[in-house]
N, C-alpha and C. Protein backbone atom coordinates (compact mmCIF):
# COMPACT_ATOMS: atom_id res chain seq x y z
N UNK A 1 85.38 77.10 123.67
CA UNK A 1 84.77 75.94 123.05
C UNK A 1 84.22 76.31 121.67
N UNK A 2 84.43 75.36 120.69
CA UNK A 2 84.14 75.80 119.27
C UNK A 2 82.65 75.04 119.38
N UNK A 3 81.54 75.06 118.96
CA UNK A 3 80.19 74.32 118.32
C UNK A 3 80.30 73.78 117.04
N UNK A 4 80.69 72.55 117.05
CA UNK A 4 80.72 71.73 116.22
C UNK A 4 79.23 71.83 115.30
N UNK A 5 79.24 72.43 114.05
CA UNK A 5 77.75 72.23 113.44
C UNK A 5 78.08 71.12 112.76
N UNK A 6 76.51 70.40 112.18
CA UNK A 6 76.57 69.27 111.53
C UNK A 6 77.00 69.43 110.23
N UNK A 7 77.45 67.96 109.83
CA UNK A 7 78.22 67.81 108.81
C UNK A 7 77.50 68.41 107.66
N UNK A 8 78.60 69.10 106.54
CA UNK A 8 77.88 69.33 105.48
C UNK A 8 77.32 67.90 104.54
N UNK A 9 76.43 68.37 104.03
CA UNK A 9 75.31 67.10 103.48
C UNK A 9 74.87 67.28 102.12
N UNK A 10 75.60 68.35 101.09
CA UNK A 10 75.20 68.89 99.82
C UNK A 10 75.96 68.07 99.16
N UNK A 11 77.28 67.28 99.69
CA UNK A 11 77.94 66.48 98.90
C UNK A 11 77.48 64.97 98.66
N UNK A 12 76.95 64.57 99.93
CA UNK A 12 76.54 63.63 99.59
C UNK A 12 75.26 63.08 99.04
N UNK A 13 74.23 64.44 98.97
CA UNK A 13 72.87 64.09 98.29
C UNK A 13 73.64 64.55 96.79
N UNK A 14 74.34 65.16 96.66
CA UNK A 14 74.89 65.27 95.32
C UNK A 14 75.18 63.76 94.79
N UNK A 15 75.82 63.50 95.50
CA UNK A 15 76.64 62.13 94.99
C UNK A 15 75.43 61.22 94.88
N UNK A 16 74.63 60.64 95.71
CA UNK A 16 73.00 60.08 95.75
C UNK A 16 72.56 60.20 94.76
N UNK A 17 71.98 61.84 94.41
CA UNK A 17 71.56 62.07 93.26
C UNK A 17 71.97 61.53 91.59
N UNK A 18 73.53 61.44 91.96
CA UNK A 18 73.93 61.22 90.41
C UNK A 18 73.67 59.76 90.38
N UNK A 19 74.53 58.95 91.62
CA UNK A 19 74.23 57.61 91.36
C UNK A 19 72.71 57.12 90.95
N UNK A 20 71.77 57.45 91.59
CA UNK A 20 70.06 57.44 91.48
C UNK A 20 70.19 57.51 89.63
N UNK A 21 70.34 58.63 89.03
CA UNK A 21 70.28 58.85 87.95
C UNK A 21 70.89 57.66 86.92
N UNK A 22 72.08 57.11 87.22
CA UNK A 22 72.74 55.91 86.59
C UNK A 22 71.88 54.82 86.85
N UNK A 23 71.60 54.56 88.18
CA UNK A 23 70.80 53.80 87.81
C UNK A 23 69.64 53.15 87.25
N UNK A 24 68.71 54.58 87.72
CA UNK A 24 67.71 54.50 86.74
C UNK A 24 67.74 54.65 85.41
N UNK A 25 68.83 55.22 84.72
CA UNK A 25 68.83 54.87 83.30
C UNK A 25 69.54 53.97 82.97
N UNK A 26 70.10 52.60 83.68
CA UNK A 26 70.60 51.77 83.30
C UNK A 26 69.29 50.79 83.35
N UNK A 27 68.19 51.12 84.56
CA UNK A 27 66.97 49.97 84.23
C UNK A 27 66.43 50.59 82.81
N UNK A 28 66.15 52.02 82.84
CA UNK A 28 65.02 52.40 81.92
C UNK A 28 65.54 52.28 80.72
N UNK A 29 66.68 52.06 80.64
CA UNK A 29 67.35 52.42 79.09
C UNK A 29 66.94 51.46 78.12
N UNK A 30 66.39 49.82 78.48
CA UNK A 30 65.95 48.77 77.50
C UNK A 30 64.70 49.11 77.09
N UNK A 31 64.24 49.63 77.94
CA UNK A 31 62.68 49.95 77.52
C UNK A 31 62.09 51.39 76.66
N UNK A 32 63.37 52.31 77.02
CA UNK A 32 63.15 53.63 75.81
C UNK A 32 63.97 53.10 74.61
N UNK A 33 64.80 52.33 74.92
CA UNK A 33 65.38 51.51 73.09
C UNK A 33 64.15 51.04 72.71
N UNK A 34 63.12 49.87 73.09
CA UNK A 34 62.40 49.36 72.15
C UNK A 34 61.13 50.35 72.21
N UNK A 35 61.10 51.36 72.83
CA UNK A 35 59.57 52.19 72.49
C UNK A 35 60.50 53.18 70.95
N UNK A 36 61.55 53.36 71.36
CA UNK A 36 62.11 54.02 70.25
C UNK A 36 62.62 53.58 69.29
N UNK A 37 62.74 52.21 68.78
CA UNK A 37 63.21 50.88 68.03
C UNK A 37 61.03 50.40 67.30
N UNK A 38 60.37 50.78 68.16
CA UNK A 38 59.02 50.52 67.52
C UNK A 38 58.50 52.58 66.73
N UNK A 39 58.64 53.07 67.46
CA UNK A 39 58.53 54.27 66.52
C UNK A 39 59.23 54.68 65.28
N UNK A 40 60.63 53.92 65.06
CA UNK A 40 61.01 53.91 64.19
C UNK A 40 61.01 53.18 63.17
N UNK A 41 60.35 51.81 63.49
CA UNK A 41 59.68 50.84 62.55
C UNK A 41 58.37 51.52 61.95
N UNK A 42 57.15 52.28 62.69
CA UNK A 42 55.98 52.90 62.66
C UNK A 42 56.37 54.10 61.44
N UNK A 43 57.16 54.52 61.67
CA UNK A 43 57.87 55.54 60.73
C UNK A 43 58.09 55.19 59.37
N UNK A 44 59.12 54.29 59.22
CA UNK A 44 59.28 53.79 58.18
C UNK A 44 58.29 53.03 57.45
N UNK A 45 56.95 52.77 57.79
CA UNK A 45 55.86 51.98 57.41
C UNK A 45 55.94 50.58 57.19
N UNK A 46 56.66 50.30 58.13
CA UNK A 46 56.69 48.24 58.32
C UNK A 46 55.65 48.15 59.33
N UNK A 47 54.16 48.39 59.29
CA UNK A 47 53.62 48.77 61.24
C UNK A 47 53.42 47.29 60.96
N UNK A 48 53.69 45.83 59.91
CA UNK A 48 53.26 44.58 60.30
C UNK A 48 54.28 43.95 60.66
N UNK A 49 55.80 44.38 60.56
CA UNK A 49 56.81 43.95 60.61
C UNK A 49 57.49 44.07 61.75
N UNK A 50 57.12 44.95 62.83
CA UNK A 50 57.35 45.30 63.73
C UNK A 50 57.32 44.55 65.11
């Protein structure tokens, strides 16, 4: 009789992991454009134009 061990599981928290990552930078990504779309207004010295 062989002992079946449990399935390997590095592939699929791999795979988890990346998807997790897409998604969260598909929410976060509007919101580091305009913090980084206002630092670059702050920069250029428009801070009323902004």
């Amino acid at each position: 009789m062989s002992n079946r061990s449990r399935p390997d599981l590095i592939g699929l928290i791999a795979l988890l992991l990346i998807v997790g990552v897409l998604v969260g930078g598909y929410f976060l990504f509007p919101h580091i454009q305009s913090v980084m779309g206002y630092q670059d207004c702050i920069a250029s010295g428009r801070i009323t134009g902004c």
